[in-house]
N, C-alpha and C. Protein backbone atom coordinates (compact mmCIF):
# COMPACT_ATOMS: atom_id res chain seq x y z
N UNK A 1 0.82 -1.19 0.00
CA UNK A 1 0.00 0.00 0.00
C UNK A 1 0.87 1.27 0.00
N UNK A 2 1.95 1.52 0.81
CA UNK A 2 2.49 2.13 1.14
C UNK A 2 3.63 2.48 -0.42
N UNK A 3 3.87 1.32 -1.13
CA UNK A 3 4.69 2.20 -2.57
C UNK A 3 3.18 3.15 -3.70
N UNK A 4 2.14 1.90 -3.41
CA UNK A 4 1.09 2.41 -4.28
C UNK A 4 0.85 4.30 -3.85
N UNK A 5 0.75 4.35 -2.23
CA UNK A 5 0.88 5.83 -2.01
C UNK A 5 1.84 6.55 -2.46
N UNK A 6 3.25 6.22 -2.23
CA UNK A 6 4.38 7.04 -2.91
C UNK A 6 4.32 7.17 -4.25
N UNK A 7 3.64 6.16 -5.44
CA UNK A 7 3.64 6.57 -6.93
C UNK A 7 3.06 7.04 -6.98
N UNK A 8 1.57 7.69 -6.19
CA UNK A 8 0.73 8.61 -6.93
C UNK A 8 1.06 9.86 -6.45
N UNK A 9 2.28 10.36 -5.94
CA UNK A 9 2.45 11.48 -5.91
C UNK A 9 3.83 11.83 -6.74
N UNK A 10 4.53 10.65 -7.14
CA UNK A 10 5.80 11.15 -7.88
C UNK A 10 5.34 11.72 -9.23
N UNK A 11 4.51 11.71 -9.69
CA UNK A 11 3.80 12.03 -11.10
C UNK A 11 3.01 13.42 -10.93
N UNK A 12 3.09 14.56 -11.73
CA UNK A 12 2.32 15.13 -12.37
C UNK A 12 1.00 15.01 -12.75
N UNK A 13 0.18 15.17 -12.40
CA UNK A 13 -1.40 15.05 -13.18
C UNK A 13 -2.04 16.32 -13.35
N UNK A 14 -2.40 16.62 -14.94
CA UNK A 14 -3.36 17.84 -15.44
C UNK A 14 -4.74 17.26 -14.74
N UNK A 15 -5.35 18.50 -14.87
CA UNK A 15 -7.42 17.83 -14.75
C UNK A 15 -7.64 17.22 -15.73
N UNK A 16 -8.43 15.67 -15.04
CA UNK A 16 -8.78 15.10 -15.48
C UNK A 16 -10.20 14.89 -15.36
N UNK A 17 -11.29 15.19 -16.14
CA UNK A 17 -13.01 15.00 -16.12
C UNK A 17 -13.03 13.33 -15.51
N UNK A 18 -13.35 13.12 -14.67
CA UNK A 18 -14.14 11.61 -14.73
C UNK A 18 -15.63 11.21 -14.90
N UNK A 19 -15.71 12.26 -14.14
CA UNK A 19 -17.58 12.24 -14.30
C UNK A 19 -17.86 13.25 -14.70
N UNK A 20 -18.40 13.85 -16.24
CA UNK A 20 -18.55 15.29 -16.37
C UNK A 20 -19.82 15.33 -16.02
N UNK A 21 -20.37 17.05 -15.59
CA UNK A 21 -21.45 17.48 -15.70
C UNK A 21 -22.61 17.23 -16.96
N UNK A 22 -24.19 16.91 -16.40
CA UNK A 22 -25.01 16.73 -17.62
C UNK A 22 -26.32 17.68 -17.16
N UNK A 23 -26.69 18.10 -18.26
CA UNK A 23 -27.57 18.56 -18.62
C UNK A 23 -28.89 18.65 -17.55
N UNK A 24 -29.62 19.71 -16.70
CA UNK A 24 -30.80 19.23 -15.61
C UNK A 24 -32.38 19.81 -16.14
N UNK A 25 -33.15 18.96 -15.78
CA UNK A 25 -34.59 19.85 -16.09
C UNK A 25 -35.12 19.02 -14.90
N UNK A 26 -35.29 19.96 -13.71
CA UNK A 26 -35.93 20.13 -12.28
C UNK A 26 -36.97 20.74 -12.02
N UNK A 27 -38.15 20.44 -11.36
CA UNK A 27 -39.20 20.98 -10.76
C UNK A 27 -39.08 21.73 -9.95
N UNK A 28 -39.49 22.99 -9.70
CA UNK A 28 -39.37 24.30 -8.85
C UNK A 28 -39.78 23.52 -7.53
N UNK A 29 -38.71 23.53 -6.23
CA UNK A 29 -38.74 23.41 -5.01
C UNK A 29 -38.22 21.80 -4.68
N UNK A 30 -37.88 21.48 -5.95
CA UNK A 30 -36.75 20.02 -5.71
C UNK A 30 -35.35 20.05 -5.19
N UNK A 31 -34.49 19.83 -4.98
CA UNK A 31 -33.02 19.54 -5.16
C UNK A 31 -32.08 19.94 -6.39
N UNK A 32 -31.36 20.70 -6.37
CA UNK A 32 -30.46 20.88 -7.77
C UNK A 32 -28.92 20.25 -6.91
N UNK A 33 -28.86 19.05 -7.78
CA UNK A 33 -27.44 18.69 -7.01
C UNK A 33 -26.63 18.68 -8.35
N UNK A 34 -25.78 19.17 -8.67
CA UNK A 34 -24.64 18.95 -9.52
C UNK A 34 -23.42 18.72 -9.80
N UNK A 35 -23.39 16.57 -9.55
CA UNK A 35 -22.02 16.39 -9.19
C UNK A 35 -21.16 16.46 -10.57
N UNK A 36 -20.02 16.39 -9.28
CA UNK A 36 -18.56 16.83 -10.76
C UNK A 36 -17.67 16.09 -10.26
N UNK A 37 -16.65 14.79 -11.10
CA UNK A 37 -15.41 14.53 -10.31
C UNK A 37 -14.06 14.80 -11.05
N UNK A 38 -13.88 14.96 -10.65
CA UNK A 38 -12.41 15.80 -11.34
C UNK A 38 -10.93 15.00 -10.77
N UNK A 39 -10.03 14.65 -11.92
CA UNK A 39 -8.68 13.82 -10.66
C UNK A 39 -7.55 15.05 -11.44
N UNK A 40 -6.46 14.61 -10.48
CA UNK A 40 -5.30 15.66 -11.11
C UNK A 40 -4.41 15.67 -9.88
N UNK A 41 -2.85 15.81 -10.24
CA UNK A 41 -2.15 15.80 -8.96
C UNK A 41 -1.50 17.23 -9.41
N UNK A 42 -1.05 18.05 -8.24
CA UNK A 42 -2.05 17.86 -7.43
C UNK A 42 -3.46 18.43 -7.68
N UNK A 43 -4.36 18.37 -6.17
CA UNK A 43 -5.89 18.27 -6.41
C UNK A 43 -5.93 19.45 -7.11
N UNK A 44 -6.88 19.40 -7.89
CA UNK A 44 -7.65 20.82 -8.90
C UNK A 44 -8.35 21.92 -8.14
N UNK A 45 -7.91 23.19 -7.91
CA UNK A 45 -8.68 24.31 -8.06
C UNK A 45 -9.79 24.17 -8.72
N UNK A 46 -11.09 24.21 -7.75
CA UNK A 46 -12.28 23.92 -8.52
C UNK A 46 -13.39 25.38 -8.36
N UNK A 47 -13.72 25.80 -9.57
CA UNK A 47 -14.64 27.30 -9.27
C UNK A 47 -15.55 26.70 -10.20
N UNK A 48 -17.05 27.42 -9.62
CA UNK A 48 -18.18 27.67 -10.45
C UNK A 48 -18.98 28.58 -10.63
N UNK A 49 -19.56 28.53 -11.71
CA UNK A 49 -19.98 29.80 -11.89
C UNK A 49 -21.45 29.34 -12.58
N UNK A 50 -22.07 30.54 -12.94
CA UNK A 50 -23.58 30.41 -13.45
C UNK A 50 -23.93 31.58 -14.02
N UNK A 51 -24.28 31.29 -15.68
CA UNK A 51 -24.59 32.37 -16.18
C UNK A 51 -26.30 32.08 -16.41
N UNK A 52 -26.71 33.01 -15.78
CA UNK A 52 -28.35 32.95 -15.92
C UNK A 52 -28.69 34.71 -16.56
N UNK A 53 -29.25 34.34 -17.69
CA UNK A 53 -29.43 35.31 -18.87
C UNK A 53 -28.21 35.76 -19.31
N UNK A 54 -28.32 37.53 -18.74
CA UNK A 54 -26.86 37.97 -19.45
C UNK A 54 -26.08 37.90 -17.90
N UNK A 55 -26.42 37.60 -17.13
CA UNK A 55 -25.09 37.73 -16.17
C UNK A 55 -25.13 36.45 -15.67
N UNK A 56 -22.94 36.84 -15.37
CA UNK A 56 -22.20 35.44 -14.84
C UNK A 56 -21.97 35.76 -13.19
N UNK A 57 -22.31 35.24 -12.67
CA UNK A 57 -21.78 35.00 -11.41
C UNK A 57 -20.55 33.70 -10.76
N UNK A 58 -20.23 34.08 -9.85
CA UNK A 58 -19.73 32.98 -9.04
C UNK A 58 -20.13 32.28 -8.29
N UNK A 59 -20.87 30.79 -8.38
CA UNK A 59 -22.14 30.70 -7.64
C UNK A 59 -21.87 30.82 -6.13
N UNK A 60 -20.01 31.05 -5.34
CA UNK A 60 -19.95 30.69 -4.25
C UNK A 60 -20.00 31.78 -3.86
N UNK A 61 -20.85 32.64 -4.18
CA UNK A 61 -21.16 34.14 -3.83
C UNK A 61 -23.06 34.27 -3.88
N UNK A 62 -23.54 32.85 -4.04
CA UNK A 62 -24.84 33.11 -4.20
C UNK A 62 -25.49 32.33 -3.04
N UNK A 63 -25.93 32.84 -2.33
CA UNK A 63 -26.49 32.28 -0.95
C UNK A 63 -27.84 31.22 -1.15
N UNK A 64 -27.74 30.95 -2.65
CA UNK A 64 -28.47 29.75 -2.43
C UNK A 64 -28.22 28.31 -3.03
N UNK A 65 -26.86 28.66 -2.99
CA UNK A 65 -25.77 26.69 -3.04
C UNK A 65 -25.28 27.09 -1.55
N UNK A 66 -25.01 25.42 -1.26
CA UNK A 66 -23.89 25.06 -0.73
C UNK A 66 -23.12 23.92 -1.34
N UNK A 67 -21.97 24.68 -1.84
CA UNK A 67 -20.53 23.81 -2.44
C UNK A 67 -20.17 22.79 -1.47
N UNK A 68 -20.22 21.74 -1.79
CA UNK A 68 -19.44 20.77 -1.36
C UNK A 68 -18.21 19.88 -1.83
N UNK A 69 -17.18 19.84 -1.51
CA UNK A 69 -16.20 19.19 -2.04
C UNK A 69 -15.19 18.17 -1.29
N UNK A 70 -15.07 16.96 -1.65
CA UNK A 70 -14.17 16.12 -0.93
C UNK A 70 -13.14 15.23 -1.89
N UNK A 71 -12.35 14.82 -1.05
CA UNK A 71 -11.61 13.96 -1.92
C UNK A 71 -11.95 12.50 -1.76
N UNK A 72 -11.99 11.86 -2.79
CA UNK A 72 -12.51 10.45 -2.77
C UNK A 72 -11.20 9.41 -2.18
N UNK A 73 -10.31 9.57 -2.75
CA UNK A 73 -9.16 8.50 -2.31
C UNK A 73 -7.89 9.09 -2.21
N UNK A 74 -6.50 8.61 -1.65
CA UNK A 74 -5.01 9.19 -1.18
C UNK A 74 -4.54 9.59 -2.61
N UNK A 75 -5.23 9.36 -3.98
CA UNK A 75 -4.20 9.60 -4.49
C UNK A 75 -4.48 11.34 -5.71
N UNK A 76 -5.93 11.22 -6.06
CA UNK A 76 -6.20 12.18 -6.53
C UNK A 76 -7.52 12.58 -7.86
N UNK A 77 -8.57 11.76 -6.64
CA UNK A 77 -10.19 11.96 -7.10
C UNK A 77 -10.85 13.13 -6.47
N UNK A 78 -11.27 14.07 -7.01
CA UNK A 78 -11.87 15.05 -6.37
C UNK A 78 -13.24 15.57 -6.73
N UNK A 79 -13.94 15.65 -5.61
CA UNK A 79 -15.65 15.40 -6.16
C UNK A 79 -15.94 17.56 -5.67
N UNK A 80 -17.02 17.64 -6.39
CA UNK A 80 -16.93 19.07 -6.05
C UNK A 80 -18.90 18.50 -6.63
N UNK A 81 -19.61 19.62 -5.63
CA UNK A 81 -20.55 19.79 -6.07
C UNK A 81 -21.87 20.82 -5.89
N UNK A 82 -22.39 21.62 -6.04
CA UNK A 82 -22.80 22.96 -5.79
C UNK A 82 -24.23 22.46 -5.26
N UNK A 83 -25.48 22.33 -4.61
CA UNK A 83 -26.58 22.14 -4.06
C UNK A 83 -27.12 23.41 -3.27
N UNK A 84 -28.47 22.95 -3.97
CA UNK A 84 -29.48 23.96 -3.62
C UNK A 84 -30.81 23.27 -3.01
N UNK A 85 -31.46 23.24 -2.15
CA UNK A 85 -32.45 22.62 -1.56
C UNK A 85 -33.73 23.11 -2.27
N UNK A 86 -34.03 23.78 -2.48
CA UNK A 86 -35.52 24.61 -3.16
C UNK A 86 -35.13 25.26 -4.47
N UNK A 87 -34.69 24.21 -5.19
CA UNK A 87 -34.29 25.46 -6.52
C UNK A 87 -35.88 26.28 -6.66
N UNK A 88 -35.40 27.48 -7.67
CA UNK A 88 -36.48 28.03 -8.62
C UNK A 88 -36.04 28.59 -9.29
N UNK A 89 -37.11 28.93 -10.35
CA UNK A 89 -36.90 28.74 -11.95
C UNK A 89 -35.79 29.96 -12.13
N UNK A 90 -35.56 31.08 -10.78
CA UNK A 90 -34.55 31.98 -11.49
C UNK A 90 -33.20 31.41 -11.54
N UNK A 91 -33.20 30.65 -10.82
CA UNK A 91 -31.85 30.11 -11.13
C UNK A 91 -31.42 28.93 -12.43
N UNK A 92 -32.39 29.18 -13.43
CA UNK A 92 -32.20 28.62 -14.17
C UNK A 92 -31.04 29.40 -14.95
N UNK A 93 -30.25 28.50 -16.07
CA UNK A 93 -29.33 29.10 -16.41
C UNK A 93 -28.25 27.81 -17.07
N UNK A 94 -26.77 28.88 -17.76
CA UNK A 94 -25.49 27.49 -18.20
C UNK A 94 -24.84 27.55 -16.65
N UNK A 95 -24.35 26.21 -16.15
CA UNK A 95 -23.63 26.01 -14.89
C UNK A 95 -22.32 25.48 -15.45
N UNK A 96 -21.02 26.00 -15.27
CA UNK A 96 -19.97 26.04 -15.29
C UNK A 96 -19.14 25.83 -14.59
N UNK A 97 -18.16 25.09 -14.61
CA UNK A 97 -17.16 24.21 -13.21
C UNK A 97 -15.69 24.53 -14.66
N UNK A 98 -14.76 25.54 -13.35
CA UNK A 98 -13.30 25.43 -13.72
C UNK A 98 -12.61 24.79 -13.16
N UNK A 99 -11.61 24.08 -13.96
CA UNK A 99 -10.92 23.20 -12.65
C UNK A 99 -8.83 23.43 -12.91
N UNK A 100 -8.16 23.46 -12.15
CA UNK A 100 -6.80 23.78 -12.99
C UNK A 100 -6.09 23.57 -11.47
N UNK A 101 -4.84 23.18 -12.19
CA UNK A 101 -3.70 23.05 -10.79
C UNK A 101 -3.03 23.38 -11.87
N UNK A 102 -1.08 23.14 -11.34
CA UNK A 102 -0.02 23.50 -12.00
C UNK A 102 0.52 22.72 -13.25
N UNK A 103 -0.39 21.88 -13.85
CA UNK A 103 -0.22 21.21 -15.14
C UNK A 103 -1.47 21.50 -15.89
N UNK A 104 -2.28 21.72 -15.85
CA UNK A 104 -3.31 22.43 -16.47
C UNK A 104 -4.53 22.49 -15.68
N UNK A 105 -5.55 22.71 -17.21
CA UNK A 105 -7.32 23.69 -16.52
C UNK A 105 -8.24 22.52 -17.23
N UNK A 106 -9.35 22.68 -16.66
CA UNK A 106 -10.12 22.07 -17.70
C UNK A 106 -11.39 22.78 -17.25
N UNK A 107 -12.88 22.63 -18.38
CA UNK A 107 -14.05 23.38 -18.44
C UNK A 107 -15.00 22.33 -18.48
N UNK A 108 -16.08 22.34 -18.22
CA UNK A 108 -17.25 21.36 -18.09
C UNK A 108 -18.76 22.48 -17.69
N UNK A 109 -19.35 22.46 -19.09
CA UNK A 109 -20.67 23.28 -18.12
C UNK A 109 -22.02 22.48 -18.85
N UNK A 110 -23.01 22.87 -17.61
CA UNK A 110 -24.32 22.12 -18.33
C UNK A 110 -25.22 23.17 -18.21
N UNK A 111 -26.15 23.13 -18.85
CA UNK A 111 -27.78 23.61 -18.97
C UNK A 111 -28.45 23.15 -18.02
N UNK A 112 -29.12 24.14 -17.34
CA UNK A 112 -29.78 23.63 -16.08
C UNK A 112 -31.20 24.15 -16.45
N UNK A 113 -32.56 23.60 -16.45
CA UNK A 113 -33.62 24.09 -16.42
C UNK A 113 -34.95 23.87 -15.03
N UNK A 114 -34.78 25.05 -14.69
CA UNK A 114 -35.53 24.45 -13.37
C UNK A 114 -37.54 24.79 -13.55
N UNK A 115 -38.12 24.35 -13.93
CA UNK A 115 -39.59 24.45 -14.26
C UNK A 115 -40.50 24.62 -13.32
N UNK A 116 -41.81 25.47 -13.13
CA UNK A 116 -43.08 25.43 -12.05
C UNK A 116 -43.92 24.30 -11.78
């Protein structure tokens, strides 16, 4: 166990998508959960954002997610995911996840439609 830990840090890793973001059409006052897993050594800088009409925000500036993010295993799975308990329809919109450490970035966004 103990070499398997030491090789996954002698290596470099860009972001890597494992699970990309897909596409949502939600009922007003459901759950908007939008997982993302991302690997990369090291772990990825993960931001999101949300452009609903003409403006982009940062959703970790919008008081109605809470971001959650953990790491799945020692060597370099990283789950990130933005939740909202009561969506509604204004937060409909494109949802956007940046992800980048010191070997590169990567982009992943979906269409979110939240309906009455």
């Amino acid at each position: 166990m103990l070499n398997f830990l030491l090789s996954c840090y002698l290596y470099l890793v860009p972001t890597v998508i494992s699970r990309p973001l897909v596409n949502h059409t939600i009922v007003a006052g459901f759950t908007l959960d939008l997982a993302y897993i991302v690997n990369g050594l090291p772990l990825p800088v993960i931001k999101w954002f949300v452009q609903v009409e003409e403006h982009k925000e940062h959703v970790m500036n919008n008081m109605d997610f809470n971001i959650t993010q953990s790491t799945y295993n020692p060597c370099n799975q990283h789950y990130s995911t933005p939740r909202t308990l009561n969506a509604r329809p204004l937060l409909t919109g494109v949802y956007t996840c940046i992800t980048s450490n010191v070997v590169g970035s990567g982009t992943e966004s979906a269409a979110v439609s939240i309906v009455s």
